[in-house]
Protein backbone atom coordinates (compact mmCIF):
# COMPACT_ATOMS: atom_id res chain seq x y z
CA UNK A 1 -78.35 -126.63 30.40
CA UNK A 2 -80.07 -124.82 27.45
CA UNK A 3 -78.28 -125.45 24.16
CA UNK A 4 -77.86 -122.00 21.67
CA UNK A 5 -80.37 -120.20 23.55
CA UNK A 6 -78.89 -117.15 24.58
CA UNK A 7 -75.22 -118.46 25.18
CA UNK A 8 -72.22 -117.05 24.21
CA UNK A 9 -71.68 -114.31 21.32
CA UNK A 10 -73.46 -116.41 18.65
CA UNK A 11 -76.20 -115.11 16.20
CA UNK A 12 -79.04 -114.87 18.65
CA UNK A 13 -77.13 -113.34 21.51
CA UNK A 14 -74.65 -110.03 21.90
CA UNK A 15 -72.51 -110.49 18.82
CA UNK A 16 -75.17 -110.31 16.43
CA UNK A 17 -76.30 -106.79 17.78
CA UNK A 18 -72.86 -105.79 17.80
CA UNK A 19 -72.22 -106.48 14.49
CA UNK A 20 -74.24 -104.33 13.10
CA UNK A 21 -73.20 -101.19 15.22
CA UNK A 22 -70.00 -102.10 15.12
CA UNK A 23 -70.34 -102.12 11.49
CA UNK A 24 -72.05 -98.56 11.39
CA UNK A 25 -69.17 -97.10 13.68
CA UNK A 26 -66.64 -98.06 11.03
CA UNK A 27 -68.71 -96.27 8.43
CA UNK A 28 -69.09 -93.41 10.85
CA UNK A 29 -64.89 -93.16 10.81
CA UNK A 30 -64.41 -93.74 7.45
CA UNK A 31 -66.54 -90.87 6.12
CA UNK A 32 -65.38 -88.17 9.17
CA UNK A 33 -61.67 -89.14 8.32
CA UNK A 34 -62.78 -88.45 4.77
CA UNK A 35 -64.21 -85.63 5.62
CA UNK A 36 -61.40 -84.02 7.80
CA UNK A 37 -58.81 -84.98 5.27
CA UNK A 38 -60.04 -83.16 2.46
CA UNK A 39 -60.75 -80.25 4.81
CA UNK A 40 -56.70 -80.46 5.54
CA UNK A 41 -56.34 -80.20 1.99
CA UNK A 42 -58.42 -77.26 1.30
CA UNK A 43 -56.93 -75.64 4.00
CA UNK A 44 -53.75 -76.15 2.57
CA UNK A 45 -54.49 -75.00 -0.62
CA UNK A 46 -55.60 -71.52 0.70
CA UNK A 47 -52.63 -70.80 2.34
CA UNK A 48 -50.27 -71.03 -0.70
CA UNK A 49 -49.48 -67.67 -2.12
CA UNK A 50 -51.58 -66.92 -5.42
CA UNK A 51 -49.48 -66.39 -8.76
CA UNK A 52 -49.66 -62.84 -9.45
CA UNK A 53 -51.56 -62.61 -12.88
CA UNK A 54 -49.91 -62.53 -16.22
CA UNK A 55 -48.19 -58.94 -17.35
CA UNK A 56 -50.52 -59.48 -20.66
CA UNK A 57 -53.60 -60.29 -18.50
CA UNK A 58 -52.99 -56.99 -16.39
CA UNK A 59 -52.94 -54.79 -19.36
CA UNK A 60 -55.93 -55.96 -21.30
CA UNK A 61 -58.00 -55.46 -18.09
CA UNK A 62 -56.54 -52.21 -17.79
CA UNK A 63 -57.39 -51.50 -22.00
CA UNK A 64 -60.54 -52.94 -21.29
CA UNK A 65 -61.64 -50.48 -18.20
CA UNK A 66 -59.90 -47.83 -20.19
CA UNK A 67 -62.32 -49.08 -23.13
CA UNK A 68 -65.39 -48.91 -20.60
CA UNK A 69 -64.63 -45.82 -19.10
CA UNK A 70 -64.81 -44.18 -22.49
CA UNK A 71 -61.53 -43.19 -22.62
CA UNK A 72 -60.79 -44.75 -25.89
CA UNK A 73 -62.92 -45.34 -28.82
CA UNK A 74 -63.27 -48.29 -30.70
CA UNK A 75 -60.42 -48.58 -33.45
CA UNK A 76 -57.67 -47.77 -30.30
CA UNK A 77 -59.32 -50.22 -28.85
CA UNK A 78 -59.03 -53.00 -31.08
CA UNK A 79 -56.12 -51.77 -32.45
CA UNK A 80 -54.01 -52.00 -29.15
CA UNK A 81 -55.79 -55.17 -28.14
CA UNK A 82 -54.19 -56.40 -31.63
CA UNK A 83 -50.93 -55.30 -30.45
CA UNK A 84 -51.18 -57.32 -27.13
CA UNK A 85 -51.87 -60.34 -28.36
């Protein structure tokens, strides 16, 4: 009977091997759990209703496109921006 050489699970036989792809499958899971739980959470995320903006926010875009469009000069400009804030 040979003694260590090739019996059992010891460091020259099967378990050695194993080990290391054992090792490399937990790494595998770990990273595509990580991976599918932060996709979860984006998904999430994207199906939440998004807060309508700000009444203040609404009408400075609107001065400003007014503003752009040449509709108003300047001083109206800045003074109803003035007014807004």
């Amino acid at each position: 009977m040979m003694m260590g050489f090739g019996s059992g699970l010891g460091m020259t036989g099967f378990g050695m091997g194993f080990g290391g792809i054992g090792g490399l499958l937990v790494l595998v899971l770990l990273i595509a759990g990580g991976v599918y739980l932060w996709r979860a959470l984006e998904r999430r995320d994207a199906t939440r209703t998004p807060t309508p903006p700000r009444q203040e926010d609404s009408a400075l875009q609107v001065l400003r496109e007014r503003y752009a469009r040449g509709e108003i000069d300047h001083e109206e400009y800045t003074r109803r921006k003035a007014g807004l804030a």
